[in-house]
Protein backbone atom coordinates (compact mmCIF):
# COMPACT_ATOMS: atom_id res chain seq x y z
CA UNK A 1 82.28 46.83 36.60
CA UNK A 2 84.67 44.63 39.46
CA UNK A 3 83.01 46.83 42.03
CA UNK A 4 79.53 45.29 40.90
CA UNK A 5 80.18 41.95 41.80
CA UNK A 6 82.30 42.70 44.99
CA UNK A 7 79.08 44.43 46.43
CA UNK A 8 77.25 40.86 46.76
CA UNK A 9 79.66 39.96 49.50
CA UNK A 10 79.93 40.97 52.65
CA UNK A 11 82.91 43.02 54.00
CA UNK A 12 84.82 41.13 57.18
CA UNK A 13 87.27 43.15 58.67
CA UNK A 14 88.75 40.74 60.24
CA UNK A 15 90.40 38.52 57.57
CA UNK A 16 93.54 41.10 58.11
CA UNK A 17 94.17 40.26 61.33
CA UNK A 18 96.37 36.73 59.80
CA UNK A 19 99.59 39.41 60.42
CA UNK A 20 98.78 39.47 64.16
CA UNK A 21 99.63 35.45 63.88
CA UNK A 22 103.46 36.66 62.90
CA UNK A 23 103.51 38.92 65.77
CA UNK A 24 102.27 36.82 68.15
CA UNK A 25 105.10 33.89 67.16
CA UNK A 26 107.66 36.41 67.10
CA UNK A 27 106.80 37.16 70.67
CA UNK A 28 106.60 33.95 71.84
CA UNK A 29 110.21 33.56 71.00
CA UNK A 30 111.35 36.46 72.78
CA UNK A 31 109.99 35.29 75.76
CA UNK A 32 111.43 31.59 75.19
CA UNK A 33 115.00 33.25 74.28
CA UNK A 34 114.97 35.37 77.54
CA UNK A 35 113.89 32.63 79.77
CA UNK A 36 116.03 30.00 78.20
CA UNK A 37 119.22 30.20 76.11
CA UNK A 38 119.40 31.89 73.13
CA UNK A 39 119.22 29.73 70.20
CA UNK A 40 122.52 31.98 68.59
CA UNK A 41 125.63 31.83 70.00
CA UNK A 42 128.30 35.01 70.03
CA UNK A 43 130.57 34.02 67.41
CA UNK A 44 133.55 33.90 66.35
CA UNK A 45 134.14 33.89 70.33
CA UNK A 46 131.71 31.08 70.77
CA UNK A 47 131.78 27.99 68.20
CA UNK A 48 130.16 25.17 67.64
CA UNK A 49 131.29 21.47 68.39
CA UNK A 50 132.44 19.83 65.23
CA UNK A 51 132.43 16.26 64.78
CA UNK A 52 135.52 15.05 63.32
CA UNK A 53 133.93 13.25 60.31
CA UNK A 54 132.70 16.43 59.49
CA UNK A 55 133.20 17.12 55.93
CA UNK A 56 135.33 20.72 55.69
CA UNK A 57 138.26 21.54 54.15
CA UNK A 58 139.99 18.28 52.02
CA UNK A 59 143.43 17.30 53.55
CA UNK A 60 146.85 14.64 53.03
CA UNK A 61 148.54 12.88 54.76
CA UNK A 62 151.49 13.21 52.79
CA UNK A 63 153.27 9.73 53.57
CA UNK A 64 150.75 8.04 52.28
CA UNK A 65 150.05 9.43 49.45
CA UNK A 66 151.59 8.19 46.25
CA UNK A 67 150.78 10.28 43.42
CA UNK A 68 148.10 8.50 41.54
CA UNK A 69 145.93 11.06 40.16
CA UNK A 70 142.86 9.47 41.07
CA UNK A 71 141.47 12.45 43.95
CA UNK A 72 142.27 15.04 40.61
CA UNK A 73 139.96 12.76 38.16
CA UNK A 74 137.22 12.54 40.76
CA UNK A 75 136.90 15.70 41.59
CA UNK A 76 133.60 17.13 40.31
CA UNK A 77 134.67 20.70 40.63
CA UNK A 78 138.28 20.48 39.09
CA UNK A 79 140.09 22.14 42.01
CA UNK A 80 142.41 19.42 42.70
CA UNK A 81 145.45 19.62 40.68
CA UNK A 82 148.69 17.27 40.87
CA UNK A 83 151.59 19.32 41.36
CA UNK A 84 155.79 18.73 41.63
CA UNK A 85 156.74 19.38 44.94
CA UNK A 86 160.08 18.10 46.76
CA UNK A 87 159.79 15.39 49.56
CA UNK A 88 163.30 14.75 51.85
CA UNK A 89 162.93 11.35 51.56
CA UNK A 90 161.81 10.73 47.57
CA UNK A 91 163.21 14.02 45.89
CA UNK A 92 160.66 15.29 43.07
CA UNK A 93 157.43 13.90 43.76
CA UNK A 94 153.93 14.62 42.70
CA UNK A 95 151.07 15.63 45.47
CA UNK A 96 147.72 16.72 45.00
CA UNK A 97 147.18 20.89 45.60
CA UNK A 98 143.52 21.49 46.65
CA UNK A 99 142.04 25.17 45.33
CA UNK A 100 139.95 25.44 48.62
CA UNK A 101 138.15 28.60 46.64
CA UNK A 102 136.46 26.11 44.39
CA UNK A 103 135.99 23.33 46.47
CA UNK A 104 132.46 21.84 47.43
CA UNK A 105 133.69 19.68 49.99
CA UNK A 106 131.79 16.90 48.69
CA UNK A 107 134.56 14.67 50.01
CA UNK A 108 134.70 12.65 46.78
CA UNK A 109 138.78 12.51 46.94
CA UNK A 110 138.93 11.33 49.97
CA UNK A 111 136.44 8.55 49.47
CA UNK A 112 138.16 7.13 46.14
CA UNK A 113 141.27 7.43 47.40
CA UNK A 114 143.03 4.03 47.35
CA UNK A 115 145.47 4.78 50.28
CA UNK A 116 143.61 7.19 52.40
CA UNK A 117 146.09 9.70 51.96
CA UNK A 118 143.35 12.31 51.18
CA UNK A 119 141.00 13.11 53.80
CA UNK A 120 138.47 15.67 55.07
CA UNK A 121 139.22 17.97 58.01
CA UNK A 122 137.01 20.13 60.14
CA UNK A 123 137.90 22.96 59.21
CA UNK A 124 135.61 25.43 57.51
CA UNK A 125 136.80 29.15 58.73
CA UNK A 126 138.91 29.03 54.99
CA UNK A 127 138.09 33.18 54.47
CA UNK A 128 141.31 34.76 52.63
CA UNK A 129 142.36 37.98 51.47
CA UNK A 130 142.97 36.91 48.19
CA UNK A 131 142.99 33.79 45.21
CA UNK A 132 145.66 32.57 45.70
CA UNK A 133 145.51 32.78 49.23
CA UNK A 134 142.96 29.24 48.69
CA UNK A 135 145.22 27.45 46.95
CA UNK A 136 146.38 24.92 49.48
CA UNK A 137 150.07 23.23 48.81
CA UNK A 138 150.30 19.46 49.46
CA UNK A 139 151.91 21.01 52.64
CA UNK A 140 149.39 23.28 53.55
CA UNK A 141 146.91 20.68 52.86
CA UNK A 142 148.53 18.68 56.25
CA UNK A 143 146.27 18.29 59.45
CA UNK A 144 147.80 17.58 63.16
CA UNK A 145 145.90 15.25 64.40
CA UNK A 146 144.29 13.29 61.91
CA UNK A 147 142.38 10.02 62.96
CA UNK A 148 140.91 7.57 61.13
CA UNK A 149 137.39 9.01 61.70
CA UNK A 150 138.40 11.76 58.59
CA UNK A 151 138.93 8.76 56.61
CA UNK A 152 136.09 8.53 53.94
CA UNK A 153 135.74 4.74 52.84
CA UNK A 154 134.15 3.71 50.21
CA UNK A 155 132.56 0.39 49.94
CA UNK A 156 130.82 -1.75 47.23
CA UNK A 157 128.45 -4.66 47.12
CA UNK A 158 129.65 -6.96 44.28
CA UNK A 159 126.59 -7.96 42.02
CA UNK A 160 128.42 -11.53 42.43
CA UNK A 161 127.52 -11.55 45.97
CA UNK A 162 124.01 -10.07 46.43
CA UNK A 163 123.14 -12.87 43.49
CA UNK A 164 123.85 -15.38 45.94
CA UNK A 165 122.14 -13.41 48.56
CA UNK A 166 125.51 -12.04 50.51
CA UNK A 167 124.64 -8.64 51.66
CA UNK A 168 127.20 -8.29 54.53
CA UNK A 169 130.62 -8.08 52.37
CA UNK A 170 131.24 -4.66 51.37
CA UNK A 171 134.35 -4.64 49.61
CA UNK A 172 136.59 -1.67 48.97
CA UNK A 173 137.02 -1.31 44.38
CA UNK A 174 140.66 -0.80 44.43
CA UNK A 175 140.88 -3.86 45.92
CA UNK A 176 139.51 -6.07 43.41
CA UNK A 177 139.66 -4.52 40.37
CA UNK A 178 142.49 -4.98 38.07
CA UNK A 179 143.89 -4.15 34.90
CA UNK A 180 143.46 -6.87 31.97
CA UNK A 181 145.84 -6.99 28.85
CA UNK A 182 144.69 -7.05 25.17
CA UNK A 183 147.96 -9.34 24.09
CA UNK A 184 147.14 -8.11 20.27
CA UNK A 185 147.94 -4.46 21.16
CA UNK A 186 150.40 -4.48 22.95
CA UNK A 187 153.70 -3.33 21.64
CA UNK A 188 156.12 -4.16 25.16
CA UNK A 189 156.40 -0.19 25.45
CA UNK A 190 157.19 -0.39 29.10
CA UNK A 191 155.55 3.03 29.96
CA UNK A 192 152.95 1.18 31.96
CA UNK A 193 155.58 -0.37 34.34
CA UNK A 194 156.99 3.16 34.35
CA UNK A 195 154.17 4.97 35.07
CA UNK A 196 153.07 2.88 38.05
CA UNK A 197 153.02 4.89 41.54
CA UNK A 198 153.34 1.76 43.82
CA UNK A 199 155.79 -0.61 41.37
CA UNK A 200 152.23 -3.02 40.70
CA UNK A 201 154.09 -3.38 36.91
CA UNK A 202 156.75 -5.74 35.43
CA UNK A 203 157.89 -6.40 32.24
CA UNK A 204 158.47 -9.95 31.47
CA UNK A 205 160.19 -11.99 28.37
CA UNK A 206 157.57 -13.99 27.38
CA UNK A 207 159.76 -14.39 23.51
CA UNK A 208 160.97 -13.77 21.05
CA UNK A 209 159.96 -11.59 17.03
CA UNK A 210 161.08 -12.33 13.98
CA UNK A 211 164.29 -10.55 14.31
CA UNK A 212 165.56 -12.27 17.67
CA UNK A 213 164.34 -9.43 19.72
CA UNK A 214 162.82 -10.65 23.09
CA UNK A 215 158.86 -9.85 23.25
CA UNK A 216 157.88 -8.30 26.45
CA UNK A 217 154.56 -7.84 28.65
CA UNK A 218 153.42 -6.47 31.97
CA UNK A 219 153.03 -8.80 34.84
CA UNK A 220 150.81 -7.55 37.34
CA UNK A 221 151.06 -8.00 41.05
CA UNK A 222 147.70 -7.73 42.54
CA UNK A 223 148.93 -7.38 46.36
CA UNK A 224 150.56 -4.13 45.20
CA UNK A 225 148.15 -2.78 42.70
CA UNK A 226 145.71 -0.15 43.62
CA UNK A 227 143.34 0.49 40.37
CA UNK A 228 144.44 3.70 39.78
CA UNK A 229 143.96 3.52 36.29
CA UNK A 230 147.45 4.82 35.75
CA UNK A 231 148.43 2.39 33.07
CA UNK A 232 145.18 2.27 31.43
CA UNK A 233 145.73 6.16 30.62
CA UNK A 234 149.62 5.91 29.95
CA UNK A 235 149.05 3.31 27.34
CA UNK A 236 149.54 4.78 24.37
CA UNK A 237 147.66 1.46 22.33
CA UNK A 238 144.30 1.15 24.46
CA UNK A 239 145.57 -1.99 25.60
CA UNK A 240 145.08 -1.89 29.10
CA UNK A 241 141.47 -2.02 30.62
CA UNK A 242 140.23 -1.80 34.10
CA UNK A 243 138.43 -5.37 34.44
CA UNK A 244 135.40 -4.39 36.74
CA UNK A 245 134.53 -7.41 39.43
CA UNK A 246 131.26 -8.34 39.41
C-alpha cells in the first residue's frame, strides 16, 4: 500500500550523491595537511606549549601552608584529604594529600585557599600503574618552579560597595570575614584558641562565676585570622559564626 503513494513522485537519483560532500572535505584536507603542517603533532616526542596558569595537576607549597582544612571542604570531588606528615622544622604537622585519580582539576583548592599554599601545576601526563600510585603526598604534591601565575585568586565584590556604585575593589573573603561570638553559649572551652592554625585565638579573663572561677572568651586578632572556619567547626556549643561582610 506505501508503494502506492511513492509512485506519484518522481525518482531523482541524485539526492545520494550528499556522501560525495564528505569525500570531497576529506580531500581537501589532505591536500591542506600535505602542503602545510599537519594539524597533529607526533606525540609524546612532540608536546604542546602549556601556559603556566594552566589548570593540571593541584600542588603545595608546603611552607605556606598551615593546615586549615579549607582546600579538603572545597573540594567537590572529595580527593583531598588532610593527612599527618612530619615537617623538620614543626614536627607532626597536617598537609593536604591530593588523590590525583579522582581529581577534576577544577582548581577550587587553590582558589579558596587563604595562603596560596595550594596551587595548580601544568602538569597533566598523571598515567600510573596503579591506585595508589595517584595518591600524591604533601611531598609529592611539591612543584620546582612555582610562580605566582599558578596562584588561583579569588576575589569578591562586597554588596556594600556595588550599592554605592564601587565596582573596582575586589576584595579577597578571608580577608574580611570574621568569626562573631554568641556570649550566651559560650562555655570558655578554649578548643577554639587551640584549634587555630595561625594563633588568630586568645582566651581572655573577662570575670569572674559564682564560685570565684575566672570567666574566659576568645579574643580575635583580625591581622592574623584567615576565615578558615576552624573554630566555627571545633566549637562544640555553635557559638562561633562566620560573620559574612556585606
Amino acid at each position: 500500500m506505501a508503494m502506492k503513494y511513492l509512485d506519484k513522485y518522481p525518482k531523482n537519483n541524485a539526492r545520494h550523491l550528499w556522501v560525495l560532500k564528505s569525500f570531497y572535505t576529506t580531500f581537501k584536507q589532505i591536500i591542506k595537511t600535505t602542503r602545510h603542517r599537519p594539524v597533529t603533532i607526533m606525540y609524546p616526542y612532540e608536546k604542546e606549549w602549556i601556559p603556566d596558569y594552566y589548570r593540571g595537576r593541584p600542588g603545595l607549597v608546603f611552607d605556606k601552608c598551615v593546615g586549615c582544612g579549607i582546600c579538603e571542604r572545597i573540594c567537590p570531588t572529595t580527593c583531598i584529604e588532610m593527612v599527618e606528615v612530619d615537617d623538620a622544622k614543626a614536627g607532626k604537622v597536617v598537609r593536604p594529600q591530593v588523590n590525583v585519580g579522582r581529581c577534576m582539576m577544577c582548581g577550587y583548592c587553590a582558589e579558596y585557599c587563604p595562603t596560596k599554599a595550594m596551587i595548580t601545576t601544568p602538569e597533566y601526563e598523571l598515567a600510573a600503574y596503579t591506585r595508589e600510585g595517584l595518591i600524591f603526598d604533601p611531598y609529592q604534591l611539591a612543584y620546582e618552579g612555582h610562580n605566582e601565575e599558578m596562584q588561583v585568586h579569588m576575589h569578591e565584590h562586597l554588596l556594600s560597595d556595588l550599592q554605592k556604585g564601587i565596582t573596582d575593589n575586589p576584595v579577597n573573603a578571608s580577608l574580611v570575614d570574621r568569626p562573631a561570638l554568641d556570649d550566651a553559649k559560650c562555655i570558655g572551652c578554649s578548643r577554639c584558641a587551640k584549634e587555630c592554625p595561625v594563633g588568630a585565638v586568645e582566651m581572655i579573663v573577662v570575670g569572674e562565676n559564682d564560685k570565684g572561677k575566672p570567666i574566659k572568651r576568645p579574643k580575635f586578632d583580625e591581622a592574623k585570622c584567615i576565615a578558615c572556619e576552624k573554630c566555627v567547626m571545633i566549637c562544640p556549643k555553635d557559638a562561633l559564626a562566620l560573620k559574612e561582610v556585606l
